[in-house]
N, C-alpha and C. Protein backbone atom coordinates (compact mmCIF):
# COMPACT_ATOMS: atom_id res chain seq x y z
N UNK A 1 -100.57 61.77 -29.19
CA UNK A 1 -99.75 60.87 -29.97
C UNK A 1 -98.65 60.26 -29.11
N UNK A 2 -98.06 60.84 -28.27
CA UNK A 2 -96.94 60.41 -27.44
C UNK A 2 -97.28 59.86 -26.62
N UNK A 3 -98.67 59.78 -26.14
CA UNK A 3 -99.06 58.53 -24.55
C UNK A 3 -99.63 57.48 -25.81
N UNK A 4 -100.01 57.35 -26.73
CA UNK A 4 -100.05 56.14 -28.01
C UNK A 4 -98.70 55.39 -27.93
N UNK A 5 -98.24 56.34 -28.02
CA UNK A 5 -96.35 55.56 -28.31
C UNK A 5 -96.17 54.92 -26.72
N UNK A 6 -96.35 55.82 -25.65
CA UNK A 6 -96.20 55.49 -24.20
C UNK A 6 -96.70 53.56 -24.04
N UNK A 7 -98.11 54.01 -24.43
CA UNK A 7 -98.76 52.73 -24.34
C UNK A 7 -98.47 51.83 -24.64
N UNK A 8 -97.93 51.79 -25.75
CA UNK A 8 -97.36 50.45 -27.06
C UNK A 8 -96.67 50.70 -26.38
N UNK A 9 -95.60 51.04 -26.68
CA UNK A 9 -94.23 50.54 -25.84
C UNK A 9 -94.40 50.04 -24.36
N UNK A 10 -95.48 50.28 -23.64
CA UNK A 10 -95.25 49.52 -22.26
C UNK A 10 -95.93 48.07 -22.25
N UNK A 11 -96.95 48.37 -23.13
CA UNK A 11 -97.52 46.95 -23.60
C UNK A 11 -96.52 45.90 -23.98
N UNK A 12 -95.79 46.16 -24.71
CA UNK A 12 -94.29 45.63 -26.13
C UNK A 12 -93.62 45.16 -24.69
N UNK A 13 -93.47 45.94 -23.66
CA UNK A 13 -92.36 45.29 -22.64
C UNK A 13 -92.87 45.15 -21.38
N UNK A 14 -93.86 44.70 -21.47
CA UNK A 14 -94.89 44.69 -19.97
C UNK A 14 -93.63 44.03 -18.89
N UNK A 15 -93.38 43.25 -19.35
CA UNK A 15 -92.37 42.26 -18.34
C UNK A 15 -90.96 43.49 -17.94
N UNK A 16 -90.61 44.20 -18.56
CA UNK A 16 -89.47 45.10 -18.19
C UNK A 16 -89.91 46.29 -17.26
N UNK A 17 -91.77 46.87 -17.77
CA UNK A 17 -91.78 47.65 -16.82
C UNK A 17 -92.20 47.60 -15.66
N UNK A 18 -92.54 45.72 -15.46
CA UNK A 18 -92.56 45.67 -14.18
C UNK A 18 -91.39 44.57 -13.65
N UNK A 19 -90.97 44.65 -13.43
CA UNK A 19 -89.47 43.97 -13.49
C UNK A 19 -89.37 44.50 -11.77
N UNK A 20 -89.10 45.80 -11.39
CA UNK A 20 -89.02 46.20 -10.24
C UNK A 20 -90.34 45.41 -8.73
N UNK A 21 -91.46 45.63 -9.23
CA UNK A 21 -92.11 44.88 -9.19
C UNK A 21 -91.67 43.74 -8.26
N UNK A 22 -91.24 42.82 -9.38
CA UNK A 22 -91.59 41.22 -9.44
C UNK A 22 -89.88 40.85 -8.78
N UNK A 23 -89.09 41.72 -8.86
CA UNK A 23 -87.56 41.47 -8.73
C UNK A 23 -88.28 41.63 -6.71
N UNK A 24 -89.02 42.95 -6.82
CA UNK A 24 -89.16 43.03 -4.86
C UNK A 24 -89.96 42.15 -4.54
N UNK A 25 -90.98 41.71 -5.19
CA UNK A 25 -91.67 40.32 -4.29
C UNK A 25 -90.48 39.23 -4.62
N UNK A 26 -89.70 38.93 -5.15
CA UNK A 26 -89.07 37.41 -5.20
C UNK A 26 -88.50 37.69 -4.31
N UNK A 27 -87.60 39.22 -4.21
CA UNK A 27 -86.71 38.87 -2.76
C UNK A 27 -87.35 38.93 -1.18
N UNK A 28 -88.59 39.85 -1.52
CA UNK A 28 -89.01 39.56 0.12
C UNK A 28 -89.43 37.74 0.47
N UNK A 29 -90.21 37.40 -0.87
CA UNK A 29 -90.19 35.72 -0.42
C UNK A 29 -89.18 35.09 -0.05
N UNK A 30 -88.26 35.34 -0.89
CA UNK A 30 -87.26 34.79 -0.50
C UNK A 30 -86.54 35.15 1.13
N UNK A 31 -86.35 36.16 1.17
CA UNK A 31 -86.27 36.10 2.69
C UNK A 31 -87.55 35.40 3.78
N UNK A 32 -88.65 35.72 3.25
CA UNK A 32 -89.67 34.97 3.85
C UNK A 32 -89.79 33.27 4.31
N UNK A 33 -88.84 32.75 3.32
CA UNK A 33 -89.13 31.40 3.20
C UNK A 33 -87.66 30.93 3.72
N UNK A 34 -86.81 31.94 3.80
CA UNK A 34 -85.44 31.27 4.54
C UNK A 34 -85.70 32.27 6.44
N UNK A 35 -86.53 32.78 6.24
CA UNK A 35 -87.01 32.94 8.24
C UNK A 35 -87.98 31.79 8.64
N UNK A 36 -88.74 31.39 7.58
CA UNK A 36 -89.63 30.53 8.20
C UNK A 36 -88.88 28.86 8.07
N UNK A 37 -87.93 28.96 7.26
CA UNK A 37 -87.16 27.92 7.51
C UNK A 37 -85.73 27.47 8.24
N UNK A 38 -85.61 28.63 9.07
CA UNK A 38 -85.22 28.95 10.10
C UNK A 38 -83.65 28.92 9.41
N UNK A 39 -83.26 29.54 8.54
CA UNK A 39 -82.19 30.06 7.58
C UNK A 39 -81.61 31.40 8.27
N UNK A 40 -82.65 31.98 8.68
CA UNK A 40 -82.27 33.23 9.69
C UNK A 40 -82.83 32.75 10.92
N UNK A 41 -81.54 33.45 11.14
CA UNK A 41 -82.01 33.47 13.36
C UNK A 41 -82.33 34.56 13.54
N UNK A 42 -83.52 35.48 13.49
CA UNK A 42 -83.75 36.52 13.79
C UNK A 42 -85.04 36.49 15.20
N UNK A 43 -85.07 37.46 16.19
CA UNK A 43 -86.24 37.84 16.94
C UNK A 43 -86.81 37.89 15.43
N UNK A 44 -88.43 37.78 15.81
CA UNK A 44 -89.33 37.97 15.14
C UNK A 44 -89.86 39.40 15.17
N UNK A 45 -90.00 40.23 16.08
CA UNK A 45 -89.82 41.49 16.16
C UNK A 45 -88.69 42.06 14.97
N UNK A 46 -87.56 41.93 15.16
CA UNK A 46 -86.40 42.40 14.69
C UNK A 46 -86.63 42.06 13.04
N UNK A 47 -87.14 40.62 12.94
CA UNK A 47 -87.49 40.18 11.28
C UNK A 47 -88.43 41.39 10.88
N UNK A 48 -89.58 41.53 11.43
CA UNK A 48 -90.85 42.30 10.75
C UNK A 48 -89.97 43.95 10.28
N UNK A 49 -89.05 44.08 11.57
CA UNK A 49 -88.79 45.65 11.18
C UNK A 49 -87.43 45.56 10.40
N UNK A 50 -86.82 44.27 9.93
CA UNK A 50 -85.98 44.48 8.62
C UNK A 50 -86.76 44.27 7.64
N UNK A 51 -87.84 43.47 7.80
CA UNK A 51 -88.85 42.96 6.21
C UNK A 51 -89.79 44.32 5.61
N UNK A 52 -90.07 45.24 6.86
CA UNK A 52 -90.52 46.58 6.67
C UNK A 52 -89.41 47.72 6.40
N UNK A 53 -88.72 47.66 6.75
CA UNK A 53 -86.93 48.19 6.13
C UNK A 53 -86.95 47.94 4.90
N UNK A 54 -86.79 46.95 4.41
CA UNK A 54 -86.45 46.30 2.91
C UNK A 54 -87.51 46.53 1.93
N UNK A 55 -89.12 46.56 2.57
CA UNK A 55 -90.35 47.22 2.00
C UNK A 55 -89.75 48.28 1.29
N UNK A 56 -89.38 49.10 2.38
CA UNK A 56 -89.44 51.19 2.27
C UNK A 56 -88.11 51.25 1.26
N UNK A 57 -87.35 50.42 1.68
CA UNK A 57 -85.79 50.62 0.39
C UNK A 57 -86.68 50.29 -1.32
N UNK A 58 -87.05 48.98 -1.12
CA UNK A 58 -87.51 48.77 -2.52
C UNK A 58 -88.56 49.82 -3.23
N UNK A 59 -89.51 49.92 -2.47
CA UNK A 59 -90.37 51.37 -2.60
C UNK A 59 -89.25 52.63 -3.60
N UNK A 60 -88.74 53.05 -2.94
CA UNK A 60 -88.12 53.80 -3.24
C UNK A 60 -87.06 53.56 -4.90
N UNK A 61 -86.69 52.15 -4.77
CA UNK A 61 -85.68 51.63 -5.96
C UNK A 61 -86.89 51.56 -7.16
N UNK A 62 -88.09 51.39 -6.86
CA UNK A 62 -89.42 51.28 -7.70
C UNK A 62 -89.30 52.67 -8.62
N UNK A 63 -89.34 53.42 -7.42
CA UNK A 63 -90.06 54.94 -7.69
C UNK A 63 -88.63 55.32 -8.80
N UNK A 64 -87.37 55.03 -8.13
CA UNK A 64 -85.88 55.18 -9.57
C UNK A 64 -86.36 54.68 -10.78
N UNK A 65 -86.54 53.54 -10.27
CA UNK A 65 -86.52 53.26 -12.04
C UNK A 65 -87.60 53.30 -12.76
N UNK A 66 -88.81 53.58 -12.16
CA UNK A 66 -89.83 53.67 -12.71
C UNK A 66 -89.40 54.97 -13.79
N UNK A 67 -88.81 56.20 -12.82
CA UNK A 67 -88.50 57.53 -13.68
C UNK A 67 -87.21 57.30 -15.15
N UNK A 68 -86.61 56.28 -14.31
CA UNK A 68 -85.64 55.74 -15.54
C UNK A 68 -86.03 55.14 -16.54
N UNK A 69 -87.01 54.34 -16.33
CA UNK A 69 -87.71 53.51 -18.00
C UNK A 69 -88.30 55.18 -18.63
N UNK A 70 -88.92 55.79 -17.61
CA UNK A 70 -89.88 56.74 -18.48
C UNK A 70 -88.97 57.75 -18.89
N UNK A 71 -87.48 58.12 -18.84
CA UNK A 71 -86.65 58.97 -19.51
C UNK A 71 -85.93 58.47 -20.33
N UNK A 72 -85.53 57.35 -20.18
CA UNK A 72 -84.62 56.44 -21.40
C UNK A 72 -84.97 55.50 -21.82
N UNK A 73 -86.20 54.69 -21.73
CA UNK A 73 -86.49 53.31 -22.75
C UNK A 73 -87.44 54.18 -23.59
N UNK A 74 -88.10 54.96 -22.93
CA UNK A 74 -89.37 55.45 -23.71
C UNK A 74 -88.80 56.44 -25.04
N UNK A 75 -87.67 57.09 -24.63
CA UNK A 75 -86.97 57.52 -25.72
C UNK A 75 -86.28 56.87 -26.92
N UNK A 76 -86.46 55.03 -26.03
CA UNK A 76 -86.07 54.06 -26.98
C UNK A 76 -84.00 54.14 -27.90
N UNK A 77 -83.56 54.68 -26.39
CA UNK A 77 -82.01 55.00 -26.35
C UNK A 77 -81.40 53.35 -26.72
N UNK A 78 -82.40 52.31 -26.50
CA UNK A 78 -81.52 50.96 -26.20
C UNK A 78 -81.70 50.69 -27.89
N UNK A 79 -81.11 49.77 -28.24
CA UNK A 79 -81.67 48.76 -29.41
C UNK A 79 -83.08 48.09 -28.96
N UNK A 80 -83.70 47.43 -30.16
CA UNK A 80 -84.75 46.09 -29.63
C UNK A 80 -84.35 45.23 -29.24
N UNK A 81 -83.13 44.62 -29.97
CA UNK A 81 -82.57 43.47 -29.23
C UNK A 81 -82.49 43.48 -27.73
N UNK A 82 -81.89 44.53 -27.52
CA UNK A 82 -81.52 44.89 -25.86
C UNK A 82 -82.71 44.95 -24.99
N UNK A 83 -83.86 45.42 -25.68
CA UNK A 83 -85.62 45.54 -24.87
C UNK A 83 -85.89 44.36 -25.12
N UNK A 84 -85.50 43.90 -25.67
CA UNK A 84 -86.21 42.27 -26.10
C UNK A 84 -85.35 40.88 -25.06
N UNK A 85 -84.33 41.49 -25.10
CA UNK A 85 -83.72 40.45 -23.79
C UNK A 85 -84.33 40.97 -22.26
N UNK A 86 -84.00 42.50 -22.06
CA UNK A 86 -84.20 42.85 -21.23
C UNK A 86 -85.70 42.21 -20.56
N UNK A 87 -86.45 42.50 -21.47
CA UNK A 87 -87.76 41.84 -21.11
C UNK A 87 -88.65 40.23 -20.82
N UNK A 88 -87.25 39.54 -21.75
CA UNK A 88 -87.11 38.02 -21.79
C UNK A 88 -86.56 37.67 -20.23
N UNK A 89 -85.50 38.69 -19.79
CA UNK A 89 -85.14 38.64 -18.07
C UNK A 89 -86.10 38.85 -17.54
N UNK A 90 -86.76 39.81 -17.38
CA UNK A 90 -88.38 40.11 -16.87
C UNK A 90 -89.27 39.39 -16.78
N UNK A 91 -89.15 38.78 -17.93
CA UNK A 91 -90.11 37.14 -17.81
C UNK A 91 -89.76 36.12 -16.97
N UNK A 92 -88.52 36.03 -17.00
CA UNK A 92 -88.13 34.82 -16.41
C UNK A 92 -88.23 35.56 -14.55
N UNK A 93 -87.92 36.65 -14.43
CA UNK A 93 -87.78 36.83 -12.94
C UNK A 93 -90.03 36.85 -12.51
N UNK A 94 -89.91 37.36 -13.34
CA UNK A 94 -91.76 37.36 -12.80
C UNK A 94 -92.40 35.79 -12.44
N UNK A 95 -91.73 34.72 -13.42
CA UNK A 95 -91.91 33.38 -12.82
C UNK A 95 -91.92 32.83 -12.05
N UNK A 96 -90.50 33.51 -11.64
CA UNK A 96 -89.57 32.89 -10.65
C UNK A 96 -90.42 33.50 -9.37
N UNK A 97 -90.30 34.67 -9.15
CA UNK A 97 -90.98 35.55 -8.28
C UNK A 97 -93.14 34.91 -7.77
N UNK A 98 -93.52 34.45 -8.94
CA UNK A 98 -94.44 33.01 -8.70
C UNK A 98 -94.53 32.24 -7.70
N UNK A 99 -93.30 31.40 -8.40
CA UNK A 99 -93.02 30.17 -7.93
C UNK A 99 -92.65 30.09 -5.79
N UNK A 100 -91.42 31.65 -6.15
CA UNK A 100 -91.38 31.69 -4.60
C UNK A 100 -92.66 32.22 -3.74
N UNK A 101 -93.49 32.85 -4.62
CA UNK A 101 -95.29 32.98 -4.02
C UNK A 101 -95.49 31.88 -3.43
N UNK A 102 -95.67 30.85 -4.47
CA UNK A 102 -96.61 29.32 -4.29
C UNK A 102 -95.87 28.81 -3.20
N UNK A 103 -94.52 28.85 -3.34
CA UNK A 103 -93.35 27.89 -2.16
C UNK A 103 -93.69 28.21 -0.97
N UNK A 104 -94.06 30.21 -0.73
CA UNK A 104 -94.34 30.49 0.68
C UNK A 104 -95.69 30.60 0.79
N UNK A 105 -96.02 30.33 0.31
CA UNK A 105 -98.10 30.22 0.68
C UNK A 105 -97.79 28.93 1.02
N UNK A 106 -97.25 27.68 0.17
CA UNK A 106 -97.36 26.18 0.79
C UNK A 106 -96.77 25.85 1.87
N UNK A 107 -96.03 26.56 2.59
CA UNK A 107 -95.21 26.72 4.07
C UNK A 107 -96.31 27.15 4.85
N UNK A 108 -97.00 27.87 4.55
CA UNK A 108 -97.87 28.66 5.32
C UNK A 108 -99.13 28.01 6.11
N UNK A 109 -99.24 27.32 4.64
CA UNK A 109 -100.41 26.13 4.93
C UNK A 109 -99.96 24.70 5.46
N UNK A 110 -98.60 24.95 5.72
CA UNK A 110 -98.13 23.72 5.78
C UNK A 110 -97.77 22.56 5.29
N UNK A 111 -97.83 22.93 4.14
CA UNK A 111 -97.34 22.02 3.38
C UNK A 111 -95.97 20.84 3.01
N UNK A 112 -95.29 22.00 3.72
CA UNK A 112 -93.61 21.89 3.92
C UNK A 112 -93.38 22.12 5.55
């Protein structure tokens, strides 16, 4: 009965429980697309082993809050309203996190 409830509720906020997710690909693009637009002056050496740095940090900020949705949303401590914005942010960053996909794939190919 309680992985029923698990389920629905992660379904109900798909966008919140991956939020961590979609928040670490927007920012590695985003750094991605301000090295390749020469926004940073970095060795390229030195880039790969901060972009692999920033990998292993987010990894880890994943693995937090992953344990945090599953001790306090799932207990459903917030209001709906509050899961319901929360997840409306989630939406909007998973877009966004898209969009800086498409921006650095079209650099890639040259587009830009």
């Amino acid at each position: 009965m309680n992985d029923d409830l698990h389920i629905d509720f992660k379904k109900e906020y798909i966008h919140l429980f991956n939020l961590p997710y979609n928040l670490s690909a927007l920012i590695t693009f985003l750094i991605c697309i301000a090295f390749k637009k020469g926004l940073i002056n970095l060795d390229e050496d030195l880039f790969w082993l901060l972009l692999c740095g920033m990998v292993l940090i987010i990894l880890l900020v994943i693995f937090i809050f992953d344990n945090l949705i599953k001790k306090y949303l799932i207990k459903k401590q917030f209001s709906h309203e509050q899961l319901t914005k929360a997840n409306k942010i989630g939406q909007y960053i998973a877009k966004i996190s898209a969009i800086a996909f498409l921006a650095f794939l079209a650099m890639q190919l040259g587009f830009f």
